[in-house]
PDB file of N, CA and C in Angstrom:
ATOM      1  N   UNK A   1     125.622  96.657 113.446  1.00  0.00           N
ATOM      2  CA  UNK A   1     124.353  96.115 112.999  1.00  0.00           C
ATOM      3  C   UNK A   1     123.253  97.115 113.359  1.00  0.00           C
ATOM      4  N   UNK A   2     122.597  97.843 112.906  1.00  0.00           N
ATOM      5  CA  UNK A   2     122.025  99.008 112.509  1.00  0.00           C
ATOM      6  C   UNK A   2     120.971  98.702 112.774  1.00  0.00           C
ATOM      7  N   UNK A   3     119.950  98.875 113.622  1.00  0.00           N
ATOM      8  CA  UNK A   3     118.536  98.265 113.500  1.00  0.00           C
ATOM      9  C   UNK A   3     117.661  99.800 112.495  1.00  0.00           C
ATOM     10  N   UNK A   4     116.852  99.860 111.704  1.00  0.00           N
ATOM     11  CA  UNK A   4     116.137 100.145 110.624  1.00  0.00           C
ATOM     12  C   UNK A   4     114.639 100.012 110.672  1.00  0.00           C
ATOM     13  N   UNK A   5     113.925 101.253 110.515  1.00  0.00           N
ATOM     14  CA  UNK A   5     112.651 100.929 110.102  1.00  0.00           C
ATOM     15  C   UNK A   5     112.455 101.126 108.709  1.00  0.00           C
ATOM     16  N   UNK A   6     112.362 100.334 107.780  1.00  0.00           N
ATOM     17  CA  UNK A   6     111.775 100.350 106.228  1.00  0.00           C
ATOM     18  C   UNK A   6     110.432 100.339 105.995  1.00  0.00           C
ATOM     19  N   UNK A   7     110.335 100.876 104.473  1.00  0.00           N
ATOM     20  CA  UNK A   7     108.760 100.556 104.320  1.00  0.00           C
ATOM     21  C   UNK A   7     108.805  99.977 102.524  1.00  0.00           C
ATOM     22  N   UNK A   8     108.301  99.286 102.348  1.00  0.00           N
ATOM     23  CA  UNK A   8     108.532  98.671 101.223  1.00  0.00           C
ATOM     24  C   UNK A   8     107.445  98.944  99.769  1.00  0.00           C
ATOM     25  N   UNK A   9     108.002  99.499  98.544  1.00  0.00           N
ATOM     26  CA  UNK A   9     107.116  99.812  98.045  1.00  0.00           C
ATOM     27  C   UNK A   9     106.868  99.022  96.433  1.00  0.00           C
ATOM     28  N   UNK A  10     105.416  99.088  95.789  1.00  0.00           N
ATOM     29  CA  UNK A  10     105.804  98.284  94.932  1.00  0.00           C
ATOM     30  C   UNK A  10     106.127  99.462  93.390  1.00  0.00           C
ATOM     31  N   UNK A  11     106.133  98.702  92.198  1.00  0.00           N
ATOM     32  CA  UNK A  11     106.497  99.713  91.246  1.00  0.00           C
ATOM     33  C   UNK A  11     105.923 100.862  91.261  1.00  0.00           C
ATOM     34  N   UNK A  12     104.864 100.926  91.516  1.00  0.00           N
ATOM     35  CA  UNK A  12     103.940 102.171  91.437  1.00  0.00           C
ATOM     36  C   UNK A  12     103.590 102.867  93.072  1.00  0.00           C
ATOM     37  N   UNK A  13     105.186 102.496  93.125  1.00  0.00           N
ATOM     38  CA  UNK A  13     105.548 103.477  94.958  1.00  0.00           C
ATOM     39  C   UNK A  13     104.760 103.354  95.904  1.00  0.00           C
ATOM     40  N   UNK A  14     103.546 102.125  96.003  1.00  0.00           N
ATOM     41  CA  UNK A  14     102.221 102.250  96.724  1.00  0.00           C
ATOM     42  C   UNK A  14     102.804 101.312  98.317  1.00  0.00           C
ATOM     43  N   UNK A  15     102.976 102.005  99.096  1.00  0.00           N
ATOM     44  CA  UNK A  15     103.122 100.769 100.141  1.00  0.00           C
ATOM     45  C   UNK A  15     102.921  99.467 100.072  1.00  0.00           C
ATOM     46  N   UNK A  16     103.492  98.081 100.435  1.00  0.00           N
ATOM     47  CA  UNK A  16     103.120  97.018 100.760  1.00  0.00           C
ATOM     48  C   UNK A  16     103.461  96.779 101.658  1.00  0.00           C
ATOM     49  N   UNK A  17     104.242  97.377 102.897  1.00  0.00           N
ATOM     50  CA  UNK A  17     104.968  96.733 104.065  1.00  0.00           C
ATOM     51  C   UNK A  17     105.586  97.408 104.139  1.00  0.00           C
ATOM     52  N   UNK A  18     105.709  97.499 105.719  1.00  0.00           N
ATOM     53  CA  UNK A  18     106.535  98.207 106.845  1.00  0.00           C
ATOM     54  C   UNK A  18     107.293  96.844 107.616  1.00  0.00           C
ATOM     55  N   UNK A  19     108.553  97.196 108.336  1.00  0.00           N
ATOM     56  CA  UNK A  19     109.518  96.269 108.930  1.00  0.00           C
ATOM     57  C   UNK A  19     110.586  97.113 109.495  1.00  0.00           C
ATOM     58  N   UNK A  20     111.014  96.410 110.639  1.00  0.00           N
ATOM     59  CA  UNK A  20     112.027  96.702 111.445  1.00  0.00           C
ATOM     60  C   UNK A  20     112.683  95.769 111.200  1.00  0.00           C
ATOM     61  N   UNK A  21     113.835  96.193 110.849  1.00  0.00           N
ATOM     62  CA  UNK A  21     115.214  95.395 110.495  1.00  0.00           C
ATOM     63  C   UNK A  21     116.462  95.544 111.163  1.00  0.00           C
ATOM     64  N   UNK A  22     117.269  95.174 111.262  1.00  0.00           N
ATOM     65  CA  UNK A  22     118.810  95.118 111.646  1.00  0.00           C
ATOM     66  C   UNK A  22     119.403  94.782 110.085  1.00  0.00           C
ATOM     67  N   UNK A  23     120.585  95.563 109.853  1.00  0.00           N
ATOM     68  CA  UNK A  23     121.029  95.420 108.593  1.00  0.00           C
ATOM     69  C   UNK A  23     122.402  95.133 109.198  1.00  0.00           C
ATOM     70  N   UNK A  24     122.798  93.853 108.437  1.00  0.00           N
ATOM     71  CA  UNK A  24     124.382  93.377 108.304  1.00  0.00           C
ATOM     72  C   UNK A  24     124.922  93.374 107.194  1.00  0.00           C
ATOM     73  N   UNK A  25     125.286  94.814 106.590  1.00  0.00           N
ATOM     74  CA  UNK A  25     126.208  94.798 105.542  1.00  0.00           C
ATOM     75  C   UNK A  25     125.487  94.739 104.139  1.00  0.00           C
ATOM     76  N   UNK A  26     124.187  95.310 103.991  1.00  0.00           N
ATOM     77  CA  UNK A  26     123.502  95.108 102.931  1.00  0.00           C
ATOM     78  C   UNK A  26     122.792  93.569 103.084  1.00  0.00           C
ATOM     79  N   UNK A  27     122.604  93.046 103.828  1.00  0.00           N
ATOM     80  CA  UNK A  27     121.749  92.089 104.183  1.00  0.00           C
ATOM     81  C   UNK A  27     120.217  92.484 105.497  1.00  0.00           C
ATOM     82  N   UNK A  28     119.207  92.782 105.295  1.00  0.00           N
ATOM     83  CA  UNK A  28     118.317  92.915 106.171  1.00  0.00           C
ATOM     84  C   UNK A  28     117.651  92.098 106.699  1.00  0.00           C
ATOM     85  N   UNK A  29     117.638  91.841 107.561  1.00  0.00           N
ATOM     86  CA  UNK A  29     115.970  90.656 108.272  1.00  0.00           C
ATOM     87  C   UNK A  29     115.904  91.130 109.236  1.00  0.00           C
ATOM     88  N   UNK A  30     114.370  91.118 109.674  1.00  0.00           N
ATOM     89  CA  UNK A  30     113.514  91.210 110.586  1.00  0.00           C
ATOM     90  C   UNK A  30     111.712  90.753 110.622  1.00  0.00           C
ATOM     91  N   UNK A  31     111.949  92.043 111.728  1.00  0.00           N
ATOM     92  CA  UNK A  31     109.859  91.938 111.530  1.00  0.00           C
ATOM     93  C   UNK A  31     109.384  92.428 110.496  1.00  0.00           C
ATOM     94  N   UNK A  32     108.171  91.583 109.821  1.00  0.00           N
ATOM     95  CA  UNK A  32     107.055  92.553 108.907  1.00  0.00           C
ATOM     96  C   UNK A  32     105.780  92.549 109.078  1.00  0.00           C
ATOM     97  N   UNK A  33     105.131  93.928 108.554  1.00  0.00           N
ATOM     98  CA  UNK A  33     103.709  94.010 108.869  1.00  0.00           C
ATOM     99  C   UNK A  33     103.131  93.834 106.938  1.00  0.00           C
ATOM    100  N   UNK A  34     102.602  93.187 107.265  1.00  0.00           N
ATOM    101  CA  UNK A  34     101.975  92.749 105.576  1.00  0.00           C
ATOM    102  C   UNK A  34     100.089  93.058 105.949  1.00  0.00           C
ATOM    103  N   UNK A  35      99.938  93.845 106.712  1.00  0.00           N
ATOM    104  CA  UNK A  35      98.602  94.198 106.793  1.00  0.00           C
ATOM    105  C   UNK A  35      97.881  94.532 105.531  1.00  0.00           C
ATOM    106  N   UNK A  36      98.534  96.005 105.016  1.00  0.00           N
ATOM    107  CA  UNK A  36      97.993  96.886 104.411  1.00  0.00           C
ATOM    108  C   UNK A  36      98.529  95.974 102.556  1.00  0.00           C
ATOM    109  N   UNK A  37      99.502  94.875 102.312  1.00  0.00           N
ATOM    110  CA  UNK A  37      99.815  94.467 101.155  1.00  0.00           C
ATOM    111  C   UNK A  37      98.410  93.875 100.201  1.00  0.00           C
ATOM    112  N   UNK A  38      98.713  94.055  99.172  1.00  0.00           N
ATOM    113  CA  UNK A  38      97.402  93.310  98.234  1.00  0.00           C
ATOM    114  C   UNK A  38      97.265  91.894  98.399  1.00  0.00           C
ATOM    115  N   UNK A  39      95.962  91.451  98.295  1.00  0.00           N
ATOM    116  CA  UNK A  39      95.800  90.146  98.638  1.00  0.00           C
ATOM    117  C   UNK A  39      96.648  89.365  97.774  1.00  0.00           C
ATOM    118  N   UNK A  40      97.058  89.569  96.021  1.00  0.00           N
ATOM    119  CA  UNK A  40      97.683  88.994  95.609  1.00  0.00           C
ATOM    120  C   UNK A  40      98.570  87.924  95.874  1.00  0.00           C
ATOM    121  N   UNK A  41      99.548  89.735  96.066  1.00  0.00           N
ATOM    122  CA  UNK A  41     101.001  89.806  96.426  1.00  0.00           C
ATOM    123  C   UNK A  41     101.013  88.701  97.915  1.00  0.00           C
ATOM    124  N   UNK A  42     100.116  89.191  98.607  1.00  0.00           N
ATOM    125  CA  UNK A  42     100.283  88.136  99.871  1.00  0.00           C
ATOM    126  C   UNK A  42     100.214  86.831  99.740  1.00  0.00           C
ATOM    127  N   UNK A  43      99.002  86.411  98.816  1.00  0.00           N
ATOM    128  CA  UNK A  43      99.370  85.205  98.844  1.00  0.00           C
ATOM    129  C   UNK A  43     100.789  84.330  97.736  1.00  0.00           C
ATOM    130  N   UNK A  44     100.986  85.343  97.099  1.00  0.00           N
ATOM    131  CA  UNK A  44     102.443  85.161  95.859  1.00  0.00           C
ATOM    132  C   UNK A  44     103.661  84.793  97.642  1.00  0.00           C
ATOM    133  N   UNK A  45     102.892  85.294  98.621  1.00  0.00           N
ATOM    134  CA  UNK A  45     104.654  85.204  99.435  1.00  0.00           C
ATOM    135  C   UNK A  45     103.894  83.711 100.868  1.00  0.00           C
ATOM    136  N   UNK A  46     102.695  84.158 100.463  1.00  0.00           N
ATOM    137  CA  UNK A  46     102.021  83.128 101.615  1.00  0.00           C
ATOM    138  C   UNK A  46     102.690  81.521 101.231  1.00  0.00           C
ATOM    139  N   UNK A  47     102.964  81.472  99.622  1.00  0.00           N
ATOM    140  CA  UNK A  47     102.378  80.317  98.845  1.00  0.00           C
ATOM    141  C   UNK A  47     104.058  79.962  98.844  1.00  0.00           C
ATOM    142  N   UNK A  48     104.775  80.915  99.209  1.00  0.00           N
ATOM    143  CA  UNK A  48     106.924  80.722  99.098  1.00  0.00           C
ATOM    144  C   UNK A  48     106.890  80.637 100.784  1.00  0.00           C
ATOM    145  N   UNK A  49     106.310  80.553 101.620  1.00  0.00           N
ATOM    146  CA  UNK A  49     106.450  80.532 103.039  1.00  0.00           C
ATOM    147  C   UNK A  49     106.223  79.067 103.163  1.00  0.00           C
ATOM    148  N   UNK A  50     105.076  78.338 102.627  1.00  0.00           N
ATOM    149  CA  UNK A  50     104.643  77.133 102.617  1.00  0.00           C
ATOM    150  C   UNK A  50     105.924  76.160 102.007  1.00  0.00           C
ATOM    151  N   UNK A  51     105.618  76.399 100.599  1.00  0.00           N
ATOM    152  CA  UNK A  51     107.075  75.921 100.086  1.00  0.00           C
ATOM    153  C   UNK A  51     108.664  75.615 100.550  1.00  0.00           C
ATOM    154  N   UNK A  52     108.761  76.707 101.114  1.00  0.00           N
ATOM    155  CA  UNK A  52     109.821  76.724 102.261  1.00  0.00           C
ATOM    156  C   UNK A  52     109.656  75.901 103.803  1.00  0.00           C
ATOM    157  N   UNK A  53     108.865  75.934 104.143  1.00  0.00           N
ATOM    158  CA  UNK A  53     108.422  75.595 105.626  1.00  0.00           C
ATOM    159  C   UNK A  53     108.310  73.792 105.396  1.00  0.00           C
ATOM    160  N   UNK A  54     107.475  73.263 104.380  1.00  0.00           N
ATOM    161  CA  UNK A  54     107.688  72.254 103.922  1.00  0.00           C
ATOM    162  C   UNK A  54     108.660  71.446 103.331  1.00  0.00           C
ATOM    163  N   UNK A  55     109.796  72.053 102.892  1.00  0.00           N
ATOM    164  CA  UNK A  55     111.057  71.752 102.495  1.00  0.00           C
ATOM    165  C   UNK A  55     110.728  71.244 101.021  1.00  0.00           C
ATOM    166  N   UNK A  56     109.787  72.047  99.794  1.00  0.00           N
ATOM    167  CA  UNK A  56     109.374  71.411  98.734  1.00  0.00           C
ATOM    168  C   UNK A  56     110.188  72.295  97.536  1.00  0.00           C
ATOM    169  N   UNK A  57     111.729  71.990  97.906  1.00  0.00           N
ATOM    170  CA  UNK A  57     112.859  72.094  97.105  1.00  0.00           C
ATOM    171  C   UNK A  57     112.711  71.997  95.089  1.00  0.00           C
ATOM    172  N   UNK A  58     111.994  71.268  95.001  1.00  0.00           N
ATOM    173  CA  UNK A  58     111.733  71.853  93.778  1.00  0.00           C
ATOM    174  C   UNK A  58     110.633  72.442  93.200  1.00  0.00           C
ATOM    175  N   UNK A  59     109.999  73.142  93.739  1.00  0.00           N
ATOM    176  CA  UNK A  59     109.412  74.620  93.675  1.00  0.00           C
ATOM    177  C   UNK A  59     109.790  75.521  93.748  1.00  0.00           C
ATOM    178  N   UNK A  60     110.958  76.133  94.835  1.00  0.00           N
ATOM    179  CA  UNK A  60     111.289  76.822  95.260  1.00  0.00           C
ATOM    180  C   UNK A  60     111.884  77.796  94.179  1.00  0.00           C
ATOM    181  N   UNK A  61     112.608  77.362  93.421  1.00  0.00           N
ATOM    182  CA  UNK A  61     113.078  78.232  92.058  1.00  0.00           C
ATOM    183  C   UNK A  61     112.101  78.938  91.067  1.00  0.00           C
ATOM    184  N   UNK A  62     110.968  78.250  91.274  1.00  0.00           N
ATOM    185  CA  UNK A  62     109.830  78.927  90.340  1.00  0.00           C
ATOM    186  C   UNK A  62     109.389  79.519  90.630  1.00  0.00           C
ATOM    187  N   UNK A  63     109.148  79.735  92.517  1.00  0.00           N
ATOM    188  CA  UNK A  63     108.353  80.773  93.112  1.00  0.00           C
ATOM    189  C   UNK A  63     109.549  81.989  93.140  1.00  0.00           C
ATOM    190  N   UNK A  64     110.715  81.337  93.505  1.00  0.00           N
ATOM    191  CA  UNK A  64     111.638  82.874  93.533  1.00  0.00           C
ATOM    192  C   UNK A  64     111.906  83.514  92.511  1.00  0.00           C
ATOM    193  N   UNK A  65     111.507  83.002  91.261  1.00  0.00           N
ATOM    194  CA  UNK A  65     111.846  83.477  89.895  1.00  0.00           C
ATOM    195  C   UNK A  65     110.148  84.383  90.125  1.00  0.00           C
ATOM    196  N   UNK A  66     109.267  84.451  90.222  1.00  0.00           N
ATOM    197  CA  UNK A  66     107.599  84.786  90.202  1.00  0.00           C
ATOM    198  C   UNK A  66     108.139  86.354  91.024  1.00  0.00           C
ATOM    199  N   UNK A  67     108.661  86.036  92.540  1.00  0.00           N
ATOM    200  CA  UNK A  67     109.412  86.896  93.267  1.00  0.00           C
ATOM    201  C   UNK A  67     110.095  88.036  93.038  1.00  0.00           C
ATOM    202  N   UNK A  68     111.453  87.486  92.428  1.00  0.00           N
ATOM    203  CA  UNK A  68     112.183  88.576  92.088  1.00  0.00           C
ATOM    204  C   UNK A  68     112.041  88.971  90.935  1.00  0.00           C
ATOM    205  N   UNK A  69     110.608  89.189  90.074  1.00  0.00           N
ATOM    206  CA  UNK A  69     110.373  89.540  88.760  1.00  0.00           C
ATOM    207  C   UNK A  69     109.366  91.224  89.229  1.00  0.00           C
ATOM    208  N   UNK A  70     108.517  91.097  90.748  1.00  0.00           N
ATOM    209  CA  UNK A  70     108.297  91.873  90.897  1.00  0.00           C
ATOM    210  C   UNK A  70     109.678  93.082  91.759  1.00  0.00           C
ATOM    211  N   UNK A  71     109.658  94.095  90.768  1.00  0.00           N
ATOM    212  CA  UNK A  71     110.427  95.439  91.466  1.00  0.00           C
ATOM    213  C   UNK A  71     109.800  95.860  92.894  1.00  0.00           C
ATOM    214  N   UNK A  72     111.087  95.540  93.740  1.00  0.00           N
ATOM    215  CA  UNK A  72     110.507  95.919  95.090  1.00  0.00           C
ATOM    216  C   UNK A  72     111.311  97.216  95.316  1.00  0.00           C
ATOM    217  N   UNK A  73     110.886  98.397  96.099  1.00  0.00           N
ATOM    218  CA  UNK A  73     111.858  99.667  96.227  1.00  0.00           C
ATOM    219  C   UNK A  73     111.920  99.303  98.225  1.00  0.00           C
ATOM    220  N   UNK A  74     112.871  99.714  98.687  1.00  0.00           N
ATOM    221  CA  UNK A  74     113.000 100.024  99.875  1.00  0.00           C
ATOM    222  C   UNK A  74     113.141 101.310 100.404  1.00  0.00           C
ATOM    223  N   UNK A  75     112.733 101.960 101.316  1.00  0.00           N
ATOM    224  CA  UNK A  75     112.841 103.419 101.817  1.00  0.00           C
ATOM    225  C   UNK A  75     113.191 103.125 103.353  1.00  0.00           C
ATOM    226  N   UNK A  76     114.543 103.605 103.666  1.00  0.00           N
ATOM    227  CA  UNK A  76     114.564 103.422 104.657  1.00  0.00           C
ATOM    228  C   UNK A  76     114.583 104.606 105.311  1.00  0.00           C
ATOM    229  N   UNK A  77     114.251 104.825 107.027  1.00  0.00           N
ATOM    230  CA  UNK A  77     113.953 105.771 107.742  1.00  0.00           C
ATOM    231  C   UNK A  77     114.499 106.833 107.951  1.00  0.00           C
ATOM    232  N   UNK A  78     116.086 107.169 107.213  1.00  0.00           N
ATOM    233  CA  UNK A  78     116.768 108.136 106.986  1.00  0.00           C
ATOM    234  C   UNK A  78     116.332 108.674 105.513  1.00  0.00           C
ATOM    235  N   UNK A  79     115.404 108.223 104.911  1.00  0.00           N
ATOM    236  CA  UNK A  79     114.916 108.840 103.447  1.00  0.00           C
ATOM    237  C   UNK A  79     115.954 108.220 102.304  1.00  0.00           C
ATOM    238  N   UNK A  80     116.260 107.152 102.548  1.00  0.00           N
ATOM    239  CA  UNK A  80     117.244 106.628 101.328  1.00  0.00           C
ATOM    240  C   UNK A  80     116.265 105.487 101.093  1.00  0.00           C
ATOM    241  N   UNK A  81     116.401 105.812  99.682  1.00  0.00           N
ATOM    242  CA  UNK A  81     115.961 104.468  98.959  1.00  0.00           C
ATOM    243  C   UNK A  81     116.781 103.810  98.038  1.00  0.00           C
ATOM    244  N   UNK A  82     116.511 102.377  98.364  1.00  0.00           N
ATOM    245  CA  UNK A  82     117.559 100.865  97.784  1.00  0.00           C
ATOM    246  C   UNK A  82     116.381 100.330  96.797  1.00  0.00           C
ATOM    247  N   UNK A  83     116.981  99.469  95.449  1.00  0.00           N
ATOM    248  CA  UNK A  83     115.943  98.406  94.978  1.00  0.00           C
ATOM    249  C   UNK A  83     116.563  97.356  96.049  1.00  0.00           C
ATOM    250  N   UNK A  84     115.459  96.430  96.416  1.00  0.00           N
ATOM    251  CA  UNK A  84     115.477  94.987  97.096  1.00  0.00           C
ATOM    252  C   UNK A  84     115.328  94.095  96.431  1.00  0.00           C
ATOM    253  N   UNK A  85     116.618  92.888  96.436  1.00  0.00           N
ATOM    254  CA  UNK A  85     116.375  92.002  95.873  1.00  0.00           C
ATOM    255  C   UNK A  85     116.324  90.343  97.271  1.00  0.00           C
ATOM    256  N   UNK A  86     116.578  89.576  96.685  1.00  0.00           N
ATOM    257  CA  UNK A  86     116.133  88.573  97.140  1.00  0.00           C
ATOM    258  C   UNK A  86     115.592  88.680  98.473  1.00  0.00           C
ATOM    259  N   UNK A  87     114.030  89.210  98.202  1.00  0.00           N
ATOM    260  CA  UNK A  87     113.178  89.412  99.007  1.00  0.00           C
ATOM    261  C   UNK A  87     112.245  87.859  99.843  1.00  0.00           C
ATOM    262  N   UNK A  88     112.724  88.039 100.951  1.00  0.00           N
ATOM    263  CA  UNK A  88     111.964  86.346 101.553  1.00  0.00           C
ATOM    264  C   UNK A  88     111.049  86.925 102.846  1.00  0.00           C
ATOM    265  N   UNK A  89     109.960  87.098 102.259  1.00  0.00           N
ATOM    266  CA  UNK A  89     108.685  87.652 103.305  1.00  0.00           C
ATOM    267  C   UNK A  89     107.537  86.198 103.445  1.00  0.00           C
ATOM    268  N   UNK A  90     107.358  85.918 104.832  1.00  0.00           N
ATOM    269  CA  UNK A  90     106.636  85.243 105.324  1.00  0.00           C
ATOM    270  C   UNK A  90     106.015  85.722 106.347  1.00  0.00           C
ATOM    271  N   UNK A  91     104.639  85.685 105.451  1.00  0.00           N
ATOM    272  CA  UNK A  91     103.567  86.271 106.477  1.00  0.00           C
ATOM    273  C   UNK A  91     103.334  85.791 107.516  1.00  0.00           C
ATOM    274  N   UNK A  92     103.011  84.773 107.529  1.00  0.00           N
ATOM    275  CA  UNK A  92     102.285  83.832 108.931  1.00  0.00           C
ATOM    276  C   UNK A  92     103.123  84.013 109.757  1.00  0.00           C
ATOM    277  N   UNK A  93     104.384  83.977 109.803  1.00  0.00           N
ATOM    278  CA  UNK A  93     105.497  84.624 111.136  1.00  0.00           C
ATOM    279  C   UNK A  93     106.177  85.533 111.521  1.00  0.00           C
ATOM    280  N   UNK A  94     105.750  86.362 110.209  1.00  0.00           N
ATOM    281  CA  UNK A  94     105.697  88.110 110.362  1.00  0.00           C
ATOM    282  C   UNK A  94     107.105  88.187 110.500  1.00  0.00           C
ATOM    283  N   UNK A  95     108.183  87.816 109.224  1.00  0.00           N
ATOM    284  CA  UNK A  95     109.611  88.118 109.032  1.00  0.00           C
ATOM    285  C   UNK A  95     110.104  88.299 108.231  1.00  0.00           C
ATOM    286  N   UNK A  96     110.791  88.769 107.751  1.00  0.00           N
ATOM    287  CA  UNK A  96     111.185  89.666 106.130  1.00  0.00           C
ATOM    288  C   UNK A  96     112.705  89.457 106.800  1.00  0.00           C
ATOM    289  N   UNK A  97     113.367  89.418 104.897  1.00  0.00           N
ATOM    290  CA  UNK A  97     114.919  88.925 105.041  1.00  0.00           C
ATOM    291  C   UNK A  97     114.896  89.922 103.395  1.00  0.00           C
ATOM    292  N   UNK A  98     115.782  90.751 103.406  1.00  0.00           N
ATOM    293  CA  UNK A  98     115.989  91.282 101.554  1.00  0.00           C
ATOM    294  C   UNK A  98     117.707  91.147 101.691  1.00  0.00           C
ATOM    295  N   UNK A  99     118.349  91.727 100.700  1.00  0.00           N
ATOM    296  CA  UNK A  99     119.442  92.118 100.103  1.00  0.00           C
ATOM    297  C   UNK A  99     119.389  93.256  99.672  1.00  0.00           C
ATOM    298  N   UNK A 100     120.055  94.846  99.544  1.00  0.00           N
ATOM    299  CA  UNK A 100     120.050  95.529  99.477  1.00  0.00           C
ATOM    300  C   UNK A 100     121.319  95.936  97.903  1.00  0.00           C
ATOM    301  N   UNK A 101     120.317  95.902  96.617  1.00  0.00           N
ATOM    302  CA  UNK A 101     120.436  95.668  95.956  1.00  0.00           C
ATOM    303  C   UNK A 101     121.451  97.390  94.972  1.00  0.00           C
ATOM    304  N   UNK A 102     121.031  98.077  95.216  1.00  0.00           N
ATOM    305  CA  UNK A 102     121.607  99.370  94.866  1.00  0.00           C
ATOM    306  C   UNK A 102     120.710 100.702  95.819  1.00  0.00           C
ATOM    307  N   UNK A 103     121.564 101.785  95.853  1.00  0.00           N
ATOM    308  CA  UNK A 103     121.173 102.634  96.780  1.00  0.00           C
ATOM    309  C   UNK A 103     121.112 103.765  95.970  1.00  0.00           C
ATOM    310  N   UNK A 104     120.215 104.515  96.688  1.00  0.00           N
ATOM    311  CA  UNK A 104     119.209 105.577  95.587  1.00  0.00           C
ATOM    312  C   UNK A 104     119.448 107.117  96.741  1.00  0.00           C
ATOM    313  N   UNK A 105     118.609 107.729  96.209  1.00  0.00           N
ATOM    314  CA  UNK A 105     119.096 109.273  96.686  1.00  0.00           C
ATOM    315  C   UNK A 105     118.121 109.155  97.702  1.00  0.00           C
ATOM    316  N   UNK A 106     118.139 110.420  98.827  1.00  0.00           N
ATOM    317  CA  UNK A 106     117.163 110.074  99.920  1.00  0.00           C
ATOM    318  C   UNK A 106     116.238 110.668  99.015  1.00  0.00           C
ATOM    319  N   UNK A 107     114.746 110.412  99.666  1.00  0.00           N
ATOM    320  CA  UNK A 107     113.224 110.013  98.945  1.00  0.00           C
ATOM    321  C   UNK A 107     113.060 111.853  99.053  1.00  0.00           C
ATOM    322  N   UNK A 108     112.466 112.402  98.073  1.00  0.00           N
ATOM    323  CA  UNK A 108     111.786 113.851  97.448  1.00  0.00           C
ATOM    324  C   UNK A 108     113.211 114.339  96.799  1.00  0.00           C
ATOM    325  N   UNK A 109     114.251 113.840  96.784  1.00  0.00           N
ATOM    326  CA  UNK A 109     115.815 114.667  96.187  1.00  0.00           C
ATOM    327  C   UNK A 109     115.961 114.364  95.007  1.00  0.00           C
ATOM    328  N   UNK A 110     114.674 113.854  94.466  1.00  0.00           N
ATOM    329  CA  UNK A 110     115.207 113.200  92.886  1.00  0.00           C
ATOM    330  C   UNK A 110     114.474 114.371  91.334  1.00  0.00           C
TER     331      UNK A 110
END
């Protein structure tokens, strides 16, 4: 179990988040810093933290469909980059969970 520093980017490669992770097998969770993310996007994950935390089960498919429509890239600290999919970031307790969706060449080799 590999602990990992990632940084998470959106289509247009712009940072949204940094996190320390432990990876089990193409599964990641850990800490996240959602400082520097767009207010949007934050509240697109503020508004799936609530949903979740509340147990309001039929929402939950509409927000993860909203979710995994945005392309998330991962870069992790050895210069490899993954697309991330089922991305579950909750701000208010500062924890990020992805899936490590396909793996890419390390970052400037392309």
């Amino acid at each position: 179990m590999p602990h990992r520093v990632v940084t998470l980017l959106d289509e247009d490669r712009m940072p949204i988040a940094t996190a320390d992770v432990d990876d089990k097998q193409g599964r990641c969770s850990g800490t996240v810093d959602v400082n520097h993310m767009p207010e949007s996007l934050r509240r697109l994950f503020e508004e799936y933290e609530e949903i979740v935390s509340n147990q309001i089960f039929g929402l939950l498919d509409q927000i993860e469909d909203r979710i995994n429509s945005i392309p998330l890239l991962v870069v992790f600290d050895d210069g490899v980059e993954a697309r991330a999919r089922d991305v579950q970031i909750f701000p208010r307790s500062g924890t990020i969970s992805f899936e490590v969706a396909e793996s890419g060449v390390p970052n400037g080799s392309r």
